[in-house]
Protein backbone atom coordinates (compact mmCIF):
# COMPACT_ATOMS: atom_id res chain seq x y z
CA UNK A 1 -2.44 -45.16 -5.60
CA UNK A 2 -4.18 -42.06 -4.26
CA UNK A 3 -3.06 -38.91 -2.57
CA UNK A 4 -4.28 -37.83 0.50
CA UNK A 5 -3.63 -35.06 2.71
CA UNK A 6 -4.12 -36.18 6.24
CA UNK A 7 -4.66 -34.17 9.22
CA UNK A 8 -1.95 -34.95 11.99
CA UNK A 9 -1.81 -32.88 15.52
CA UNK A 10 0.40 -35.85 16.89
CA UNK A 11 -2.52 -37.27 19.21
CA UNK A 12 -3.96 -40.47 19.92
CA UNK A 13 -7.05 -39.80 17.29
CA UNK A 14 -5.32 -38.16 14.21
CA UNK A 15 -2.37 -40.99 14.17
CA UNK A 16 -4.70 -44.06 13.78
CA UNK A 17 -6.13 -42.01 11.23
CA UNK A 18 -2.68 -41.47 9.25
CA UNK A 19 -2.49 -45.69 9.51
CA UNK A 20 -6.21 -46.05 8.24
CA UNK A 21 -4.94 -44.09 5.33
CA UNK A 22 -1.87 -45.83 4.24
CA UNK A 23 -3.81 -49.00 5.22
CA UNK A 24 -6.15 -47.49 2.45
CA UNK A 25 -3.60 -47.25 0.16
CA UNK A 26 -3.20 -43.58 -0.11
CA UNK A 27 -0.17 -41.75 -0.55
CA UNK A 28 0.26 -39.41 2.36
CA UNK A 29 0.89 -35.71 2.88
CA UNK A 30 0.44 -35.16 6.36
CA UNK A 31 -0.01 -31.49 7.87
CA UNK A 32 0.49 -30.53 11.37
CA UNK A 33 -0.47 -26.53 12.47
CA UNK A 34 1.94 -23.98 14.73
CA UNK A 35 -0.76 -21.78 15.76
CA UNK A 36 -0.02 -20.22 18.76
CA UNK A 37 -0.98 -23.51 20.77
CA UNK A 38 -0.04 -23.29 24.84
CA UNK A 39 2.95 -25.91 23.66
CA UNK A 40 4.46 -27.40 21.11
CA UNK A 41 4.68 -31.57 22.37
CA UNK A 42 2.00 -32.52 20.03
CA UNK A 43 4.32 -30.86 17.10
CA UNK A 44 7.08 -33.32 17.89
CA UNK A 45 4.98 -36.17 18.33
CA UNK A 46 3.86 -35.25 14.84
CA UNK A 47 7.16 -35.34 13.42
CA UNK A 48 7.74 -38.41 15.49
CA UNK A 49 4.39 -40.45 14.13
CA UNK A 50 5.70 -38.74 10.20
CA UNK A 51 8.72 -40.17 10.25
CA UNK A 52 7.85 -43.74 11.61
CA UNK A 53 5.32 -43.80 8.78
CA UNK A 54 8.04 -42.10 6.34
CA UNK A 55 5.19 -39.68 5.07
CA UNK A 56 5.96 -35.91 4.06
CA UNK A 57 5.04 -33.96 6.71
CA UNK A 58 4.46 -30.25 6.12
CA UNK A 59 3.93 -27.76 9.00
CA UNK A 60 1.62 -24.97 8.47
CA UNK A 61 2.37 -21.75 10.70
CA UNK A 62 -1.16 -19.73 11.42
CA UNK A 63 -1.37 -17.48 14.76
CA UNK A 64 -4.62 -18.10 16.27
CA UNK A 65 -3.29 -16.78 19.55
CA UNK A 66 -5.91 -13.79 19.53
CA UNK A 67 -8.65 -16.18 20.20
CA UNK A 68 -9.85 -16.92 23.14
CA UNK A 69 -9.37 -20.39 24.12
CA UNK A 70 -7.55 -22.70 26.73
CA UNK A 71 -5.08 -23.88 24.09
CA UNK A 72 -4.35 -20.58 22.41
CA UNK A 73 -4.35 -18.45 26.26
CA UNK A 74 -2.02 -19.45 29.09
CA UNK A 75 -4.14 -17.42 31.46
CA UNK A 76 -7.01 -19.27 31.03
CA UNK A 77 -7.20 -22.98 33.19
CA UNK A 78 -7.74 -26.02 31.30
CA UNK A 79 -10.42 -27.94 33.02
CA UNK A 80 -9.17 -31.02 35.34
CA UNK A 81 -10.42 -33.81 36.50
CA UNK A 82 -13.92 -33.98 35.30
CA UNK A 83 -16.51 -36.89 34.83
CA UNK A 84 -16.74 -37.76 31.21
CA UNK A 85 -20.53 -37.03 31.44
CA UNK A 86 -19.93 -33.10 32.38
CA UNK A 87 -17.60 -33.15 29.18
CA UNK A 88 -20.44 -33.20 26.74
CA UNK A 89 -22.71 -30.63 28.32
CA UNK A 90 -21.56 -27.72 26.98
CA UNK A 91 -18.28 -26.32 24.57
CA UNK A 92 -15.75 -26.46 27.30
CA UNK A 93 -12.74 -23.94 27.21
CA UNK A 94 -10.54 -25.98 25.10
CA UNK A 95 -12.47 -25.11 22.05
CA UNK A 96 -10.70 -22.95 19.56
CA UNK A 97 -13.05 -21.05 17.41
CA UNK A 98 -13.10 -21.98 14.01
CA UNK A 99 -9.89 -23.82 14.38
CA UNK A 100 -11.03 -26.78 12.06
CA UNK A 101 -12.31 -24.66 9.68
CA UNK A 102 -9.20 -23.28 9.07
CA UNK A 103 -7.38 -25.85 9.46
CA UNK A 104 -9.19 -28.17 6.57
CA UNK A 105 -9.42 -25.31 4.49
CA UNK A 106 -5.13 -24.76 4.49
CA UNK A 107 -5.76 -29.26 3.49
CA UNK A 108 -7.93 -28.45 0.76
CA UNK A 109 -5.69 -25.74 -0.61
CA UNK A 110 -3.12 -28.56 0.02
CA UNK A 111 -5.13 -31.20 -1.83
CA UNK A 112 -5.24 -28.76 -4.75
CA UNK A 113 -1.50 -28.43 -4.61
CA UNK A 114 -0.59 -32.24 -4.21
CA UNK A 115 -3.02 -33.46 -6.71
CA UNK A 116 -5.01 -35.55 -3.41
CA UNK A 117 -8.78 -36.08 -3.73
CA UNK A 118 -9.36 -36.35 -0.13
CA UNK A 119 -8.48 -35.31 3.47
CA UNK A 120 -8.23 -37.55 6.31
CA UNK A 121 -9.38 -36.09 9.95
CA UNK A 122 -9.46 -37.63 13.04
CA UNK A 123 -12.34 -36.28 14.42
CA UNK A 124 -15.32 -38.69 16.34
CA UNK A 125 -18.48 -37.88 18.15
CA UNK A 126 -18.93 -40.95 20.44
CA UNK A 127 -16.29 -39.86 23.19
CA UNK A 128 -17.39 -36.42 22.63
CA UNK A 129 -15.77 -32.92 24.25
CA UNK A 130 -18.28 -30.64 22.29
CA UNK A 131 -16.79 -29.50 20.19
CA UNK A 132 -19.35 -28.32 17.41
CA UNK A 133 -16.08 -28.70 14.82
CA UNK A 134 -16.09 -32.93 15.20
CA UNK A 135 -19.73 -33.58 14.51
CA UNK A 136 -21.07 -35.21 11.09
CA UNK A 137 -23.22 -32.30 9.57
CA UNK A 138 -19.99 -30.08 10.16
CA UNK A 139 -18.10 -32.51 7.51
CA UNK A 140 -20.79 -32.53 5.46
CA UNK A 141 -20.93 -29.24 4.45
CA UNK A 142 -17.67 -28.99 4.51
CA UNK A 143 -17.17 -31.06 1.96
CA UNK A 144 -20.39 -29.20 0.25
CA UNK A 145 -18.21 -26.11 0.44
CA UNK A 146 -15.26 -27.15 -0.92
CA UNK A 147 -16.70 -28.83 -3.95
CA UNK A 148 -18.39 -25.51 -5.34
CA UNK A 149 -15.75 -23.69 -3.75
CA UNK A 150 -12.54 -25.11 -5.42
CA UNK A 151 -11.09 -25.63 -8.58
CA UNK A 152 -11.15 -29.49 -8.39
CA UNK A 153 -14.45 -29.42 -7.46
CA UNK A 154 -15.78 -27.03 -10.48
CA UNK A 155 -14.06 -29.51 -12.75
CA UNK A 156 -15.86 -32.67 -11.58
CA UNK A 157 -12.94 -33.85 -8.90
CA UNK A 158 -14.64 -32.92 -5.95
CA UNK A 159 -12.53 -33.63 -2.54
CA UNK A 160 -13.67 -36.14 -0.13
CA UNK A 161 -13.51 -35.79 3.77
CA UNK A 162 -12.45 -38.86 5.38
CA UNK A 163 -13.59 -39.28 8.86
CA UNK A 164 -12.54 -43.38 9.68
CA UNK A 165 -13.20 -42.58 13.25
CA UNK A 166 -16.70 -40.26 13.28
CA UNK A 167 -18.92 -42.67 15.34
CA UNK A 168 -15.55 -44.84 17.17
CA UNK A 169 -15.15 -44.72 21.15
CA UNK A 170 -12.08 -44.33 22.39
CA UNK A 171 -11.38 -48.46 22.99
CA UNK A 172 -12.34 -48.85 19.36
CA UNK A 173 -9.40 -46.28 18.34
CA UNK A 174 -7.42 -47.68 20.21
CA UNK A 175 -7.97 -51.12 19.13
CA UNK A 176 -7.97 -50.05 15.37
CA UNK A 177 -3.95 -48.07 16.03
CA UNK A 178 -3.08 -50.96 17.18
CA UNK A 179 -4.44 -53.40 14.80
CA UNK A 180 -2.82 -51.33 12.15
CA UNK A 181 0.81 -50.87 13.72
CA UNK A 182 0.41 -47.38 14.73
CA UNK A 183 3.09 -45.98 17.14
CA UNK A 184 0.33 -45.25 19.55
CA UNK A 185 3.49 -44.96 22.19
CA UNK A 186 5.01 -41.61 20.42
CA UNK A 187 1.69 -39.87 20.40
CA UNK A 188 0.38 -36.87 22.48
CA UNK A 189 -2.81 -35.97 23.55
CA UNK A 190 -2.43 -33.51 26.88
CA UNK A 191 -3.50 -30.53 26.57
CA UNK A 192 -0.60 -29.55 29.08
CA UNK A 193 3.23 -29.18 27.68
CA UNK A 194 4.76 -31.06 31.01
CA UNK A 195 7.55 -33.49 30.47
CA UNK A 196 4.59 -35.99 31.03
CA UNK A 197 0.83 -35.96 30.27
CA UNK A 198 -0.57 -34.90 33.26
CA UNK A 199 -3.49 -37.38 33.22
CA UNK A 200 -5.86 -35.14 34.58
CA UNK A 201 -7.44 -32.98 31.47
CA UNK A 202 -10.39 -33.87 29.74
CA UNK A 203 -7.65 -35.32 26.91
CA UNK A 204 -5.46 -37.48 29.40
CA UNK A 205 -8.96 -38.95 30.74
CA UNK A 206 -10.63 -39.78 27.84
CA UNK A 207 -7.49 -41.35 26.50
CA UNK A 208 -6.76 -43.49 29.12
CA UNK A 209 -10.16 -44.78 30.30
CA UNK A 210 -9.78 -45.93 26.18
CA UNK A 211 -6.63 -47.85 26.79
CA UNK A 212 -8.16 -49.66 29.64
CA UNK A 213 -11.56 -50.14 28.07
CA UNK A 214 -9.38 -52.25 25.33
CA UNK A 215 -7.20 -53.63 27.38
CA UNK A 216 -3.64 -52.27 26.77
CA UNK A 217 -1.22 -50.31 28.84
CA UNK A 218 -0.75 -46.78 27.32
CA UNK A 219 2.66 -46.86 26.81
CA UNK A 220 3.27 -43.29 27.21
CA UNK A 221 4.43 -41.46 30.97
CA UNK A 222 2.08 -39.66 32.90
CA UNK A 223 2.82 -37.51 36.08
């Protein structure tokens, strides 16, 4: 068996990728961020989704809160309600700079740590925010990075980036999480902290149009 050190924000996205792991036959670290996000629902979903799977789950606190983003800023409005053709045009507010940079170089530090050869990320590019973080090329030199830039890679044991979901719509993720027994119904993807997902962020509609493109009821409450 393998280690791996997956990525795991509590969403939709990063949980199917946690099953296409252990489906792999990897032995799972998962890692979940506290950075100074606008709420913390996607950390207990996280721990939710860990626990079902009966991975470790280790929670990394970073404050990103000084950059300027939707997520990271209360003040600033999350977009609502837009056609999923606007939400490719340009790097909406959401983004958080450099958050996956970060954030996959805490895994590889991680992978170092755990003995894993790879990390798992949910990222994909087909039902795409633009987000210049989730495209190919960035994973690819990534993983260039990493390989002269860590001790496993210097030795010959370079660590992989896993992206099972790059080029996947929405329907197909869904489909796959619930081919492979995922608890799609304890995940979060808002990008509001309500008591329920408010359906109306670029998140909630992406999300759902996938549930109904593959034809299952999304099992989790919306407002």
């Amino acid at each position: 068996m393998v280690n791996a050190v997956v990525l795991l924000s509590g969403g939709l996205d990063s949980t199917t990728t946690l099953a296409q792991a252990i489906a792999d036959g990897c032995d799972v670290t998962a890692l979940s961020f506290r950075y100074g996000q606008r709420h913390t629902k996607e950390l207990v979903s996280a721990a939710n989704v860990a626990k079902f799977f009966n991975v470790k789950h280790v929670i990394v606190d970073i404050d990103l809160s000084m950059f300027r983003s939707a997520l990271t800023r209360p003040e600033i409005d999350v977009p609502e309600n837009r056609d999923e053709s606007q939400m490719g045009q340009d790097i909406p507010v959401t983004y958080v700079p450099a958050r996956n940079i970060i954030m996959m170089s805490v895994a590889a530090g991680l992978c170092e740590s755990v003995d894993a050869d790879r990390i798992y990320i949910g990222a994909n590019v087909v039902d795409y925010s633009g987000y210049p973080d989730c495209r190919p090329e960035f994973f690819e030199a990534f993983e260039k990075m990493i390989a002269v830039g860590t001790k496993a890679g210097v030795e010959g044991h370079p660590i992989r980036i896993c992206t099972p979901i790059l080029h996947s719509s929405k329907a197909d993720i869904v489909r796959l999480g619930k081919k492979l027994g995922a608890p799609l119904h304890l995940t979060w993807s808002c990008y509001e902290g309500g008591e329920k997902a408010c359906g109306r962020c670029d998140s909630c509609q992406l999300r759902l149009a996938g549930f109904k493109e593959a034809g299952y009821k999304d099992e989790i409450e919306y407002e």
